[in-house]
C-alpha atoms as a PDB file:
ATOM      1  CA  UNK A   1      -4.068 -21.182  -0.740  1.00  0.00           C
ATOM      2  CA  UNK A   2      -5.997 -22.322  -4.099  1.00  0.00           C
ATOM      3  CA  UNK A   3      -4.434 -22.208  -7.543  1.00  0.00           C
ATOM      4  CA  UNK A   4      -6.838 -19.256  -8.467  1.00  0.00           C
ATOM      5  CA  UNK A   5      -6.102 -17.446  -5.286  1.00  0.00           C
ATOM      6  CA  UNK A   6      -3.919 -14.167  -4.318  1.00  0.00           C
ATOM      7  CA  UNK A   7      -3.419 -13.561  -1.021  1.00  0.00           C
ATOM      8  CA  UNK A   8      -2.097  -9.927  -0.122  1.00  0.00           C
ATOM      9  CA  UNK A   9      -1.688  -8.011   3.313  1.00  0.00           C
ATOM     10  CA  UNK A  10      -4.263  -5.335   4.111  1.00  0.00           C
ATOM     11  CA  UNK A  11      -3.630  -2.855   6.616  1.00  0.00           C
ATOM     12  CA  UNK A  12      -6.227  -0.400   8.398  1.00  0.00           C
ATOM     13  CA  UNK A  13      -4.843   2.466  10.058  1.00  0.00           C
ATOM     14  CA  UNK A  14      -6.415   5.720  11.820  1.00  0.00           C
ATOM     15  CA  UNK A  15      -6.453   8.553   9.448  1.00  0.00           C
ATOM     16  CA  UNK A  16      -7.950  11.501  11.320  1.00  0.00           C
ATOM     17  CA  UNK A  17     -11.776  11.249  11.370  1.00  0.00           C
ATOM     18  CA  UNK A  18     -11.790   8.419   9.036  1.00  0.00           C
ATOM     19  CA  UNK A  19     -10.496   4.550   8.543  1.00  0.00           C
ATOM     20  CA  UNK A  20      -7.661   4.163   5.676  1.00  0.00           C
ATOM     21  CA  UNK A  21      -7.294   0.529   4.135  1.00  0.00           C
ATOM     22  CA  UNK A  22      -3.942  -0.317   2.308  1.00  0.00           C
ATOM     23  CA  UNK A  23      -2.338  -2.996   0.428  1.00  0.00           C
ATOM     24  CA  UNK A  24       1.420  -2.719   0.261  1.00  0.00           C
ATOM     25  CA  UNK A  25       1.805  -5.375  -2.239  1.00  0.00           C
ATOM     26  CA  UNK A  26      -0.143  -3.148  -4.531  1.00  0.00           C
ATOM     27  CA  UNK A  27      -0.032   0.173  -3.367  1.00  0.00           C
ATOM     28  CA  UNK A  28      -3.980   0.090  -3.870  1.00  0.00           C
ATOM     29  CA  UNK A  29      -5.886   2.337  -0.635  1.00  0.00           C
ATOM     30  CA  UNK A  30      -9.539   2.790  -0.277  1.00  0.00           C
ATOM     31  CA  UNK A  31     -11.550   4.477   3.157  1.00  0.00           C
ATOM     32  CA  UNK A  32     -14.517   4.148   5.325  1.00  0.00           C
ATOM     33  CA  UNK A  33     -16.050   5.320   8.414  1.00  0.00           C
ATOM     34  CA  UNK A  34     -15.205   1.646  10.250  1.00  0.00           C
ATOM     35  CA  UNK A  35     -12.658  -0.306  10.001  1.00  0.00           C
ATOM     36  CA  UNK A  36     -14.976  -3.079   8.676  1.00  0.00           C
ATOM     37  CA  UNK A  37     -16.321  -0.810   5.902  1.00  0.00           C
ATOM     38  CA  UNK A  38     -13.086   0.406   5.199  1.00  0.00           C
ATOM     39  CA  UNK A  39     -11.494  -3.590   4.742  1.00  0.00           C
ATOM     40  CA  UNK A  40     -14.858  -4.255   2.265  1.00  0.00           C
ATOM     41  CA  UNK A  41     -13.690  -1.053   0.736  1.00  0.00           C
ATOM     42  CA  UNK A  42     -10.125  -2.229  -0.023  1.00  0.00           C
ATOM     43  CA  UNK A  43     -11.040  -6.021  -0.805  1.00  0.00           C
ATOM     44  CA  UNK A  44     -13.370  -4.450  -3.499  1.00  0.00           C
ATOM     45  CA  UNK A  45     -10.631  -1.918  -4.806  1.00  0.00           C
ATOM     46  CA  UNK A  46      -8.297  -4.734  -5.146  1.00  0.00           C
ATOM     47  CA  UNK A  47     -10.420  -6.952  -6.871  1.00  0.00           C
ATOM     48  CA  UNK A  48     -10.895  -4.382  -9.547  1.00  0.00           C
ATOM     49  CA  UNK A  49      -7.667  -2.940 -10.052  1.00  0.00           C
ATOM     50  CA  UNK A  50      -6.561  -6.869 -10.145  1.00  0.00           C
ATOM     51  CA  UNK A  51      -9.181  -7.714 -12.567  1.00  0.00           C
ATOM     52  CA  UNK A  52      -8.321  -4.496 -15.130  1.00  0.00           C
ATOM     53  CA  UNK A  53      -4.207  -4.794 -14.959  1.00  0.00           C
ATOM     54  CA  UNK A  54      -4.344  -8.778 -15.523  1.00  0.00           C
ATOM     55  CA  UNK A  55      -7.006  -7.950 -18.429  1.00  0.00           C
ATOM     56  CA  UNK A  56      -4.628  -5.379 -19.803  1.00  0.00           C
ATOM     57  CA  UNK A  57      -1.694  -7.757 -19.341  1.00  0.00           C
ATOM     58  CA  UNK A  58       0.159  -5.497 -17.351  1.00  0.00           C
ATOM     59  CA  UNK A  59       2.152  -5.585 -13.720  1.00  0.00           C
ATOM     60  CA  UNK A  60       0.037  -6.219 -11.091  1.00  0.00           C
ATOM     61  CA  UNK A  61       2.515  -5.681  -8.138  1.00  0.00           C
ATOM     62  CA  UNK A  62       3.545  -2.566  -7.336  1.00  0.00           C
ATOM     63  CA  UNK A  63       4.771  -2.209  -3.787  1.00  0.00           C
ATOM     64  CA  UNK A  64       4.196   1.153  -1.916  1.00  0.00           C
ATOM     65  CA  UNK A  65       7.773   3.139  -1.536  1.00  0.00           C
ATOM     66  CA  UNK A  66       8.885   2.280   2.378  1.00  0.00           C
ATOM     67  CA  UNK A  67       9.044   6.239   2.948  1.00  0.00           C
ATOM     68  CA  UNK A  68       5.113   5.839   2.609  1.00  0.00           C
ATOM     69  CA  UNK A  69       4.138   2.372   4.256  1.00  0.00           C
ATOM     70  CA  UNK A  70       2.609   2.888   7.433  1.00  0.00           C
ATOM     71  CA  UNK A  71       4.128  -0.105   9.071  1.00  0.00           C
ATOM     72  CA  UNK A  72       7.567   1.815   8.763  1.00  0.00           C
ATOM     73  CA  UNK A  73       6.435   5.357   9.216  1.00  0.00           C
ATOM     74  CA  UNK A  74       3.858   5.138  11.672  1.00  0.00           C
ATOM     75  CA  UNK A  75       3.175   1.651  13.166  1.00  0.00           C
ATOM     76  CA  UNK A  76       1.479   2.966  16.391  1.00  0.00           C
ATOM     77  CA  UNK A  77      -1.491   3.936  14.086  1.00  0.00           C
ATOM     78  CA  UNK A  78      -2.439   0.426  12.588  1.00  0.00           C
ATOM     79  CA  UNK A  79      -5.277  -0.206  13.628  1.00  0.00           C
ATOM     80  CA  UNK A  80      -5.886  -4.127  11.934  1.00  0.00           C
ATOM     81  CA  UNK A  81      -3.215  -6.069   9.665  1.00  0.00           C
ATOM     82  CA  UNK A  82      -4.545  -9.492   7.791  1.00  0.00           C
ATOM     83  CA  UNK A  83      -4.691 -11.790   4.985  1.00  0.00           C
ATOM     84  CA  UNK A  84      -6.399 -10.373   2.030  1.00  0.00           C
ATOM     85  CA  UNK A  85      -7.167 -13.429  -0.586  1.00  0.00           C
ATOM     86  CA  UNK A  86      -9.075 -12.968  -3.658  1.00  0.00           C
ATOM     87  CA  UNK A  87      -9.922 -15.717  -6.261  1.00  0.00           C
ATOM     88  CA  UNK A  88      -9.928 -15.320  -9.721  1.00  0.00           C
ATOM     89  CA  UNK A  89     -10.688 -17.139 -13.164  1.00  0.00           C
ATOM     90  CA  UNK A  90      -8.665 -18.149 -15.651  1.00  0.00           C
ATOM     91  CA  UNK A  91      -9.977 -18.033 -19.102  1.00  0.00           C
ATOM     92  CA  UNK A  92      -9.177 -19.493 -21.922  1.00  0.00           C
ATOM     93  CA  UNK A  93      -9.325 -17.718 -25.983  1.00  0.00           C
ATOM     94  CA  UNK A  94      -8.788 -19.507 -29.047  1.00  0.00           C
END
């Protein structure tokens, strides 16, 4: 891991017709059609909601309850579990 680096867990799961992408850590969830498109998804709703609550100097972690994380409630349906890591900058103001 480098300095300016989060790493989170994503998690894709089957979610009737479509591909759900979660992040426990942060309890953010996008979609897609694949499970590749679905991962892009959630890197990229990460990455924003990252970039707005650290701008906003709030919380960033947030995990989801356990009575809604799919690894408790319905493991058979993950499809994909891995490392989600996204970099940042740190800036400096005067």
């Amino acid at each position: 891991m480098q300095a300016n680096e989060f790493i989170f867990t994503g998690i894709i799961f089957k979610d009737d017709e479509r591909y759900t992408s979660l992040c426990p850590e942060l309890d953010v969830a996008s979609e897609g059609d694949t499970p590749d498109e679905a991962s892009k998804n959630l890197l990229e709703a990460v990455a924003l909601y990252l970039e707005t609550a650290i701008e906003a100097n709030l919380p960033y972690l947030r995990p989801i309850p356990s009575d809604e994380d799919p690894r408790i409630i319905d493991p058979e349906s993950i499809i994909k579990t891995f490392n989600l890591k996204v970099d940042f900058q740190i800036k400096a103001y005067a």
